[in-house]
PDB file of N, CA and C in Angstrom:
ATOM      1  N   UNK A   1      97.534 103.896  15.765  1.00  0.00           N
ATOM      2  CA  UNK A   1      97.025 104.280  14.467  1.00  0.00           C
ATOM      3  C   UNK A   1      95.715 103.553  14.155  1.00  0.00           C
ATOM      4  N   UNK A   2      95.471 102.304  14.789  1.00  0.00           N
ATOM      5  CA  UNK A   2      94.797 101.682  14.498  1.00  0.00           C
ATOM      6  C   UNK A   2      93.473 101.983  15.228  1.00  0.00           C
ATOM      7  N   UNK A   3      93.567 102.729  16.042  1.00  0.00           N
ATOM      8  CA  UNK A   3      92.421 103.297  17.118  1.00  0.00           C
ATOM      9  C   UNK A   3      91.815 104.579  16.215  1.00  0.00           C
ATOM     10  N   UNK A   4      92.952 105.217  15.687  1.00  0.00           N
ATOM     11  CA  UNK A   4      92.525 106.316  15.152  1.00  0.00           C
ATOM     12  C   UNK A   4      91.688 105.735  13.848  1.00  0.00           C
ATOM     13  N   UNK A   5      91.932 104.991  12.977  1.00  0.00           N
ATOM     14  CA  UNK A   5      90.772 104.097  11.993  1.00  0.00           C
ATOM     15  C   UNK A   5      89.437 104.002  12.858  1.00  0.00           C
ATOM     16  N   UNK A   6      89.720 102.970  13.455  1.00  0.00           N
ATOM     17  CA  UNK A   6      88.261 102.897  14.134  1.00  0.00           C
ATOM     18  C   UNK A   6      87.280 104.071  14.522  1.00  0.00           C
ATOM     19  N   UNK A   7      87.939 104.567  15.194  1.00  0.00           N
ATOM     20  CA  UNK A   7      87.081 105.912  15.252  1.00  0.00           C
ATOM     21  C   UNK A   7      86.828 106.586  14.459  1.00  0.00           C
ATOM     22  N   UNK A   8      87.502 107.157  13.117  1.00  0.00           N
ATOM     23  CA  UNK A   8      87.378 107.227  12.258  1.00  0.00           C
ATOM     24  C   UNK A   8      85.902 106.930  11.310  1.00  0.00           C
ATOM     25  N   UNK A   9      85.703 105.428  11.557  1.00  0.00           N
ATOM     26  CA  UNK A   9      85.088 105.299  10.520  1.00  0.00           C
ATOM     27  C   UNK A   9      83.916 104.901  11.700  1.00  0.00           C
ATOM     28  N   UNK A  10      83.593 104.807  12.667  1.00  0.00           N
ATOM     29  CA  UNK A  10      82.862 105.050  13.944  1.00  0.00           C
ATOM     30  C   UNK A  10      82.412 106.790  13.422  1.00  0.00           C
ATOM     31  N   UNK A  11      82.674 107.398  13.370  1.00  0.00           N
ATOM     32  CA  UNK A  11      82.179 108.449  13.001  1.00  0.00           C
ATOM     33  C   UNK A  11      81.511 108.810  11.731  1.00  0.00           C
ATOM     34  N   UNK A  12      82.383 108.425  10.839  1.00  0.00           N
ATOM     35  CA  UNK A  12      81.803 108.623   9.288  1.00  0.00           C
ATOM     36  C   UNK A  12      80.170 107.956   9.527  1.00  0.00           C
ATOM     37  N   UNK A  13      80.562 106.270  10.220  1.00  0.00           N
ATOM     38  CA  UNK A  13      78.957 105.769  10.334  1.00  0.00           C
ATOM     39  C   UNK A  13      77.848 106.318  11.070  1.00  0.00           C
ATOM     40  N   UNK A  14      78.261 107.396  11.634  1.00  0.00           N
ATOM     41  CA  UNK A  14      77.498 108.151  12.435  1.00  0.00           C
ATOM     42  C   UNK A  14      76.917 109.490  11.633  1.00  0.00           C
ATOM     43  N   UNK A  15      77.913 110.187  11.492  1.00  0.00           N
ATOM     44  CA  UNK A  15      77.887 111.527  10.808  1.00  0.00           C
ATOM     45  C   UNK A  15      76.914 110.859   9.627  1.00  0.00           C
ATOM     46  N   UNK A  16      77.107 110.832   8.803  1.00  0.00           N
ATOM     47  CA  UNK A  16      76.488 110.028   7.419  1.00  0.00           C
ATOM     48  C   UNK A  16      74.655 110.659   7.847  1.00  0.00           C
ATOM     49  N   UNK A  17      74.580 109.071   8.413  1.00  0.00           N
ATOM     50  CA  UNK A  17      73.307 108.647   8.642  1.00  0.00           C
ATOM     51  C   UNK A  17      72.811 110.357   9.187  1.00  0.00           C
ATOM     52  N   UNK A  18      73.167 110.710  10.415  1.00  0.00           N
ATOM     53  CA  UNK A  18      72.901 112.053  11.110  1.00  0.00           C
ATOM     54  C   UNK A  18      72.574 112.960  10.040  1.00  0.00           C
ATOM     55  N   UNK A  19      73.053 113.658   9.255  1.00  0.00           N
ATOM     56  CA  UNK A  19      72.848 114.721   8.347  1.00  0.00           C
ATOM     57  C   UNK A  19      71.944 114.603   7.518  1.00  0.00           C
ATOM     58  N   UNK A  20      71.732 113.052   7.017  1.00  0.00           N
ATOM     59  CA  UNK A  20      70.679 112.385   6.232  1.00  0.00           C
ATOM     60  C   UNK A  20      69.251 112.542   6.786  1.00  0.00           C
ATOM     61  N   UNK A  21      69.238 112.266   8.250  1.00  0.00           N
ATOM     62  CA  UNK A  21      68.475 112.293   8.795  1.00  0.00           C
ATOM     63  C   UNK A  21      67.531 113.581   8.928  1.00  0.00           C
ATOM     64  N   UNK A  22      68.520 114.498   9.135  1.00  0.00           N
ATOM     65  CA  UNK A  22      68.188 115.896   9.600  1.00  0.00           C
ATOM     66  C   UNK A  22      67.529 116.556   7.983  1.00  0.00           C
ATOM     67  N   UNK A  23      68.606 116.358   7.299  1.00  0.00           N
ATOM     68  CA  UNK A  23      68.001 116.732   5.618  1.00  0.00           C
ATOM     69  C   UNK A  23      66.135 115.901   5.702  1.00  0.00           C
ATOM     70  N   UNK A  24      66.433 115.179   5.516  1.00  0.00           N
ATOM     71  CA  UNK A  24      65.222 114.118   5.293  1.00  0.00           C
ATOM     72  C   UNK A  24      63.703 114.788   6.260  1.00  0.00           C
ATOM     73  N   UNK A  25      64.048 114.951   7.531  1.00  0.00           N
ATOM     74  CA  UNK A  25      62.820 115.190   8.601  1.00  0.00           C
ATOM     75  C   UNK A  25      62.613 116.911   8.430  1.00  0.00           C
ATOM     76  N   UNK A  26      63.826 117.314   8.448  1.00  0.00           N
ATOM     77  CA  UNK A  26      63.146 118.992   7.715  1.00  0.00           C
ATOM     78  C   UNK A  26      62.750 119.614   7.090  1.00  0.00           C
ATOM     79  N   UNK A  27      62.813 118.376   5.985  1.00  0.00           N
ATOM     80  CA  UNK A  27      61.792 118.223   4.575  1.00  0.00           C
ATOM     81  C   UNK A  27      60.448 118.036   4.543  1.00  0.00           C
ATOM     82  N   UNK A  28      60.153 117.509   5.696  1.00  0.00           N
ATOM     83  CA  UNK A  28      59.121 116.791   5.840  1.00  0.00           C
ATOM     84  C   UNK A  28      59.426 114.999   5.505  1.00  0.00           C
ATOM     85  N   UNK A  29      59.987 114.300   5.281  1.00  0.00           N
ATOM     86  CA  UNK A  29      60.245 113.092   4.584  1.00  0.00           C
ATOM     87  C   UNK A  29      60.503 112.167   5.566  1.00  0.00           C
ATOM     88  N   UNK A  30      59.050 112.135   6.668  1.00  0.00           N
ATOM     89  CA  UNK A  30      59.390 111.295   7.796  1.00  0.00           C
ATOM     90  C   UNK A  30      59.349 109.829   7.623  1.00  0.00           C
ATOM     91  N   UNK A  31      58.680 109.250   6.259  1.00  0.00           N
ATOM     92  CA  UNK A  31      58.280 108.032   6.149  1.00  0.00           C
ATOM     93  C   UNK A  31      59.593 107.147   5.623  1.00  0.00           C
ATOM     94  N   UNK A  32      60.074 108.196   4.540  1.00  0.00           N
ATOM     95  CA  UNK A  32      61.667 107.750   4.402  1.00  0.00           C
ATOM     96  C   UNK A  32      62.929 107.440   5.464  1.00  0.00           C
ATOM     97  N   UNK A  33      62.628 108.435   6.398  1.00  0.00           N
ATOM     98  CA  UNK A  33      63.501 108.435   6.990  1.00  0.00           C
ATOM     99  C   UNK A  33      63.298 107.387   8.278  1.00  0.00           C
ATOM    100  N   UNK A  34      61.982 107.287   8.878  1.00  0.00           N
ATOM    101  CA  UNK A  34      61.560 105.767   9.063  1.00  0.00           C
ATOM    102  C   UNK A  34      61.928 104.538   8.390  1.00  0.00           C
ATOM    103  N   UNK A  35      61.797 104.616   7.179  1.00  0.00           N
ATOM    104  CA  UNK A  35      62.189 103.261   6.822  1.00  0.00           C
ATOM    105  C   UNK A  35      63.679 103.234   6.750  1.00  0.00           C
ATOM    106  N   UNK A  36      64.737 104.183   6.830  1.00  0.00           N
ATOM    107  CA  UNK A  36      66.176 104.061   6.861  1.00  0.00           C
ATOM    108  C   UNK A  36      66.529 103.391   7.920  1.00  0.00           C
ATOM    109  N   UNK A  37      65.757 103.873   9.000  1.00  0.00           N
ATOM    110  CA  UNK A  37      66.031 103.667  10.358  1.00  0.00           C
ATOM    111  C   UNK A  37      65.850 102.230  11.055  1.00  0.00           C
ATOM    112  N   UNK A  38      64.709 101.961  10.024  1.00  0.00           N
ATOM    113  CA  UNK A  38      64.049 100.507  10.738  1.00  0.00           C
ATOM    114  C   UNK A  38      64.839  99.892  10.087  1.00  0.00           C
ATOM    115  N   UNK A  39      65.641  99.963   8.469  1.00  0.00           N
ATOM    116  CA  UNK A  39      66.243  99.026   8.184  1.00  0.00           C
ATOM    117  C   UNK A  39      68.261  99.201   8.842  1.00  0.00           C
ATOM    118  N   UNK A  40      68.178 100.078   9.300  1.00  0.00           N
ATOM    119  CA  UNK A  40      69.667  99.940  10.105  1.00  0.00           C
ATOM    120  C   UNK A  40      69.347  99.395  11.707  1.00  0.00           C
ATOM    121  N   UNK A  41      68.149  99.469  12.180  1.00  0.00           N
ATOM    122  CA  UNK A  41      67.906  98.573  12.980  1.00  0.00           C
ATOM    123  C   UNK A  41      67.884  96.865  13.162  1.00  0.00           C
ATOM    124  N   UNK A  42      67.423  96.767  11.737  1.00  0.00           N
ATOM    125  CA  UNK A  42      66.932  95.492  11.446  1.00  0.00           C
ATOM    126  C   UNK A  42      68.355  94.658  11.223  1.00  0.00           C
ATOM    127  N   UNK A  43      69.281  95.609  10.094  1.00  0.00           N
ATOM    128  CA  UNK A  43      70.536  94.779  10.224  1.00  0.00           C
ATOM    129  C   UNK A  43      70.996  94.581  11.227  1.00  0.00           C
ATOM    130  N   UNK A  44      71.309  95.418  12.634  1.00  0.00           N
ATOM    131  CA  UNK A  44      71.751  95.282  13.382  1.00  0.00           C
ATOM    132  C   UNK A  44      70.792  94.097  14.209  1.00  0.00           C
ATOM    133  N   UNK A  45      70.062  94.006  14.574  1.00  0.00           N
ATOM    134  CA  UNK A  45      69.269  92.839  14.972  1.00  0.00           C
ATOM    135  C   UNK A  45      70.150  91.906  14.082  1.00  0.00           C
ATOM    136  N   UNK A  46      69.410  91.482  13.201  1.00  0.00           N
ATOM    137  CA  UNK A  46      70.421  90.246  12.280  1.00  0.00           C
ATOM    138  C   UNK A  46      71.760  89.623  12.561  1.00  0.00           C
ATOM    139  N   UNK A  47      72.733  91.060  12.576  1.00  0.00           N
ATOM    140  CA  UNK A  47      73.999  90.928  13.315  1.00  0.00           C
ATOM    141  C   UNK A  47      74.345  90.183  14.880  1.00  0.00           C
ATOM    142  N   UNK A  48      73.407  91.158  15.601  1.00  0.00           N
ATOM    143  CA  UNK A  48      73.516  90.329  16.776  1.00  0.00           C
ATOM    144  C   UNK A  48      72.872  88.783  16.487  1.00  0.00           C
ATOM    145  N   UNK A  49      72.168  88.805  16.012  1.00  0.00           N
ATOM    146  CA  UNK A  49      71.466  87.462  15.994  1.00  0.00           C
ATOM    147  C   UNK A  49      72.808  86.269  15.715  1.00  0.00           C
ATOM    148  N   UNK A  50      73.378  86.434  14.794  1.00  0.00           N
ATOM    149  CA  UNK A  50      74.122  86.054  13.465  1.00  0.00           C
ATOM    150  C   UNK A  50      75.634  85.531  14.969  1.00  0.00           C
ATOM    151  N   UNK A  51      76.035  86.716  15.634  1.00  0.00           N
ATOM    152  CA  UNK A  51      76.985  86.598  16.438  1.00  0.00           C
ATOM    153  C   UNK A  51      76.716  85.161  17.576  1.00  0.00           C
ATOM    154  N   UNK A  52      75.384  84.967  17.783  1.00  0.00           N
ATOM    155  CA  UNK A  52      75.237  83.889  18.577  1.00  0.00           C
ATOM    156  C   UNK A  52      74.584  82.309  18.734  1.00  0.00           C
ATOM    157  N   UNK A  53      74.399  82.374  17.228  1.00  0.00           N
ATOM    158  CA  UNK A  53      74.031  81.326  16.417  1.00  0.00           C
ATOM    159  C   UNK A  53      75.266  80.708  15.408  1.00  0.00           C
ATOM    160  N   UNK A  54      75.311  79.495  15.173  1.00  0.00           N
ATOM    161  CA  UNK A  54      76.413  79.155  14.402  1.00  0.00           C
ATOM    162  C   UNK A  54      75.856  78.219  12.953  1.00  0.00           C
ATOM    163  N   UNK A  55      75.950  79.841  12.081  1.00  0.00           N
ATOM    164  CA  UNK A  55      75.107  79.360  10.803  1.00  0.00           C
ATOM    165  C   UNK A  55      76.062  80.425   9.993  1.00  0.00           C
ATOM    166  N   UNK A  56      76.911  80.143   9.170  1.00  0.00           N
ATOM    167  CA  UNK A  56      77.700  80.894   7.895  1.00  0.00           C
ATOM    168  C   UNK A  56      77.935  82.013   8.194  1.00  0.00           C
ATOM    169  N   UNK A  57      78.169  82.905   9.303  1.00  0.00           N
ATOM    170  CA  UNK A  57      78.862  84.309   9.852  1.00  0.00           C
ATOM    171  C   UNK A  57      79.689  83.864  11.006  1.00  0.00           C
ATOM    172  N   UNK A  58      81.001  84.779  10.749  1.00  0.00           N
ATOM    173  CA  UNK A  58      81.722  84.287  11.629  1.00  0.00           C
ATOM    174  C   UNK A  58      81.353  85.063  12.935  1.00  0.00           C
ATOM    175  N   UNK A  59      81.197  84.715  14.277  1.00  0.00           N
ATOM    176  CA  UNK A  59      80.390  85.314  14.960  1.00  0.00           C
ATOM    177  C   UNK A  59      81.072  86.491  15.845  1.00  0.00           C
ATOM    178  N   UNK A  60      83.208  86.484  15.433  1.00  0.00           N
ATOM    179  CA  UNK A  60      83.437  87.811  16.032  1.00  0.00           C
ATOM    180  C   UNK A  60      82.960  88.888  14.752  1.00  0.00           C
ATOM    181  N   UNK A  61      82.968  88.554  13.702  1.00  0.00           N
ATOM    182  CA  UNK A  61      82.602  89.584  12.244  1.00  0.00           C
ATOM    183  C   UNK A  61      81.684  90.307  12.933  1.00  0.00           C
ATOM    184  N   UNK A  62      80.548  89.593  12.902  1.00  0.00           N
ATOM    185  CA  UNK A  62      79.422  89.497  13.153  1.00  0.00           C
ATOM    186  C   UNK A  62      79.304  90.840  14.065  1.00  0.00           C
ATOM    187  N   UNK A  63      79.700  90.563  15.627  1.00  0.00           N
ATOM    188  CA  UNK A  63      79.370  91.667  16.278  1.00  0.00           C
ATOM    189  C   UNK A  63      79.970  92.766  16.041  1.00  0.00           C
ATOM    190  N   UNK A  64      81.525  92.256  15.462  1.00  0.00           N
ATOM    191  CA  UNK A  64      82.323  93.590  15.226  1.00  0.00           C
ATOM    192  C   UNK A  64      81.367  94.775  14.609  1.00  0.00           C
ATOM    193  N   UNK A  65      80.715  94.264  13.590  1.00  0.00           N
ATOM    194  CA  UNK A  65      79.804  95.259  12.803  1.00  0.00           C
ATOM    195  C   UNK A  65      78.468  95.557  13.553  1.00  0.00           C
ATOM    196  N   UNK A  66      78.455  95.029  13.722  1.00  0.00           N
ATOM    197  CA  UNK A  66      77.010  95.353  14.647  1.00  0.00           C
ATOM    198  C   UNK A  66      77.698  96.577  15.703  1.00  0.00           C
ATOM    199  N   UNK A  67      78.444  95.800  16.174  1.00  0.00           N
ATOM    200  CA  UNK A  67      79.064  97.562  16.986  1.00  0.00           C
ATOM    201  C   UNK A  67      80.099  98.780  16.698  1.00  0.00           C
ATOM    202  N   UNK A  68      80.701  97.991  15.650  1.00  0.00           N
ATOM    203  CA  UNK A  68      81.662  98.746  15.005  1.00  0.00           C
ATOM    204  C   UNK A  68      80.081 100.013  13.924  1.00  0.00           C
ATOM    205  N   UNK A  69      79.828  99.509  13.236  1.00  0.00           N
ATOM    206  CA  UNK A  69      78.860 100.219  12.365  1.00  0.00           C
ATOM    207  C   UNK A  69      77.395 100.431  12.821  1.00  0.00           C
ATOM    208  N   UNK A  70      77.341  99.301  13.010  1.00  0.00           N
ATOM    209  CA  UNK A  70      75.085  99.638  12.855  1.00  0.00           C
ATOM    210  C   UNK A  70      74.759 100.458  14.697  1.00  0.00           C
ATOM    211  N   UNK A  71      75.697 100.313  14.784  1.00  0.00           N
ATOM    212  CA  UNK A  71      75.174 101.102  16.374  1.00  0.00           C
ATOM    213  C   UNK A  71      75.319 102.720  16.438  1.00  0.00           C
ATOM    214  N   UNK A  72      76.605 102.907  15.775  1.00  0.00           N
ATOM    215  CA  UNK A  72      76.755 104.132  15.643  1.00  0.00           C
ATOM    216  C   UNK A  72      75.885 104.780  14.843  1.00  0.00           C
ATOM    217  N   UNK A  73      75.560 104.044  13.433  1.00  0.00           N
ATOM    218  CA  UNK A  73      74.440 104.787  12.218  1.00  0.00           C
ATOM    219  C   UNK A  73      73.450 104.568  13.010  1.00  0.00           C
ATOM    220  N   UNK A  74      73.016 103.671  13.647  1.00  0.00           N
ATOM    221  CA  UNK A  74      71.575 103.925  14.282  1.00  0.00           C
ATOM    222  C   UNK A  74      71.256 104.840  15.499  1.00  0.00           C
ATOM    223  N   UNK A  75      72.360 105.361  16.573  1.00  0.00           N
ATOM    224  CA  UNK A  75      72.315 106.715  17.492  1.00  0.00           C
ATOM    225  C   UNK A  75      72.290 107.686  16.428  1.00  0.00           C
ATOM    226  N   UNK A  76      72.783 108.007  15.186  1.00  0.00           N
ATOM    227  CA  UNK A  76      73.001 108.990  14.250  1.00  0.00           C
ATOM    228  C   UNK A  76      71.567 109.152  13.981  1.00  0.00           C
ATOM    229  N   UNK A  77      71.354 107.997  13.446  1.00  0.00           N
ATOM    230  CA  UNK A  77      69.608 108.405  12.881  1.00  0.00           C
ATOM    231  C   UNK A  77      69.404 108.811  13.961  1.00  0.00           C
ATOM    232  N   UNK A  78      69.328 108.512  15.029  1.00  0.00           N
ATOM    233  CA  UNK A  78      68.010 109.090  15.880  1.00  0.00           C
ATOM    234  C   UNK A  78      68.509 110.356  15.877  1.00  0.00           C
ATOM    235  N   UNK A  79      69.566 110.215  16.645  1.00  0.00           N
ATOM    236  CA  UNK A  79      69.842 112.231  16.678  1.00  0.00           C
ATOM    237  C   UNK A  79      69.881 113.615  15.710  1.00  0.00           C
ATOM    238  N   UNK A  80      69.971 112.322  14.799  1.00  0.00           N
ATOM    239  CA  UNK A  80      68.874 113.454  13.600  1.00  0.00           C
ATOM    240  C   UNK A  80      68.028 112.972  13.128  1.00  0.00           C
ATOM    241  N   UNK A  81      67.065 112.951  13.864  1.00  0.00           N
ATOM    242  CA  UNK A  81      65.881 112.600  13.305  1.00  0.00           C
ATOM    243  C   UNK A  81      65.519 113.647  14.281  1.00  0.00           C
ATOM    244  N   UNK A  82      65.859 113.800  15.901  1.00  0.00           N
ATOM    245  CA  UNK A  82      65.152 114.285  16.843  1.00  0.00           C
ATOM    246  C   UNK A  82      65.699 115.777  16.021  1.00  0.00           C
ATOM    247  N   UNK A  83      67.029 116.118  15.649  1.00  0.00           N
ATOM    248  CA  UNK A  83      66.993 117.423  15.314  1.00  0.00           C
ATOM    249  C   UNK A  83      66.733 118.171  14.041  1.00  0.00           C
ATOM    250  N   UNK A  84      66.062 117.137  13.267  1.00  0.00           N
ATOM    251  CA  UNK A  84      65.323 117.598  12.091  1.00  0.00           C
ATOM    252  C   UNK A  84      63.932 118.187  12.569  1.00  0.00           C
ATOM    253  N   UNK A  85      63.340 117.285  13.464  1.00  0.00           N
ATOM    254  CA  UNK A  85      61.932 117.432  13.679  1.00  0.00           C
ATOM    255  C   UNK A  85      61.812 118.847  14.360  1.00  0.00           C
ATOM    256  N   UNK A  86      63.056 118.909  15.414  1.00  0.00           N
ATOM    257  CA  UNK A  86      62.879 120.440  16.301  1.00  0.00           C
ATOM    258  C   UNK A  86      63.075 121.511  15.128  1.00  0.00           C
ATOM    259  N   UNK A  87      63.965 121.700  14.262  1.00  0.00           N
ATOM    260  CA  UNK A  87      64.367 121.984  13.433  1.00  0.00           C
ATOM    261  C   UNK A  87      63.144 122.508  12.603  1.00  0.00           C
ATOM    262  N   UNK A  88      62.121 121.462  12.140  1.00  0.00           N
ATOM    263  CA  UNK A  88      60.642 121.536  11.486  1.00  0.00           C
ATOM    264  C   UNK A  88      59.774 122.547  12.075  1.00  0.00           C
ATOM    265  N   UNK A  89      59.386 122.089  13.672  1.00  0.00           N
ATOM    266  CA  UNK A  89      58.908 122.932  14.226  1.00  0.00           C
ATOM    267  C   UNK A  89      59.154 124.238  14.717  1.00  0.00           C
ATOM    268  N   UNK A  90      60.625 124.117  14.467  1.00  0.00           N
ATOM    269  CA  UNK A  90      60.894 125.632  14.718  1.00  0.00           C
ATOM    270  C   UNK A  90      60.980 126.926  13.460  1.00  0.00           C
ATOM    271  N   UNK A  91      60.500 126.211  12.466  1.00  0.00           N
ATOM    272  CA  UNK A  91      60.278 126.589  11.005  1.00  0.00           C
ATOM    273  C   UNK A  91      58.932 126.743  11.020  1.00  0.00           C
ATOM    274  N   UNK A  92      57.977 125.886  11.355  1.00  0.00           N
ATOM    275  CA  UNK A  92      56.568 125.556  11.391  1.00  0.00           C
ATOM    276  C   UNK A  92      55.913 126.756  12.206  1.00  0.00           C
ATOM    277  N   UNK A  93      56.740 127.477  13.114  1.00  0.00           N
ATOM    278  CA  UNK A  93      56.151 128.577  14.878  1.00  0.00           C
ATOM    279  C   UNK A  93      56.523 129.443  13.780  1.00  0.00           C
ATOM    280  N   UNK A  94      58.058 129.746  13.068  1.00  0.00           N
ATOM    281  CA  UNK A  94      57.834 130.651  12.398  1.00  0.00           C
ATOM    282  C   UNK A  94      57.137 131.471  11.654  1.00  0.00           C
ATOM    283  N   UNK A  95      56.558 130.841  10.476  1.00  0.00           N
ATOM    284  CA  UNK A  95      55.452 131.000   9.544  1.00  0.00           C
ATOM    285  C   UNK A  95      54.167 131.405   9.888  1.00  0.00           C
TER     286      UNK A  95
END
């Protein structure tokens, strides 16, 4: 049961970000959606950082989230980001 959570919410952190993404870049709203990205990057940097230094995070927390969450939202962004943009241009050939 407990596998099925994880994945679970392994997905939600994925899906989320993904649809956001795709909304956002087919809009045109690449600068936003840049800065979503750099900052789910950035936490995740932090995280790892945080996991191998011993300063006020506990350092299994630490990675848990970094791989439990910020890895998955951050493949999400990209993969919608890449399918907003095709998405754009294939709106853009239209017209």
């Amino acid at each position: 049961m407990v596998q099925l959570l994880v994945f679970g919410g392994m997905l939600i952190c994925a899906m989320v970000p993904f649809v956001l993404m795709t909304w956002l870049m087919r809009g045109g709203q690449t600068g936003l959606a840049l800065t979503i990205i750099s900052v789910i990057g950035a936490t995740l940097v932090v995280f790892i950082y945080a996991s191998g230094r011993p300063f006020g995070v506990d350092p299994v927390l630490a990675m848990s989230i970094a791989m439990l969450a910020c890895v998955p939202a951050l493949l999400g962004c990209a993969a919608g980001m890449l399918l907003g943009w095709l998405l754009r241009r294939q709106d853009d050939r239209a017209v």
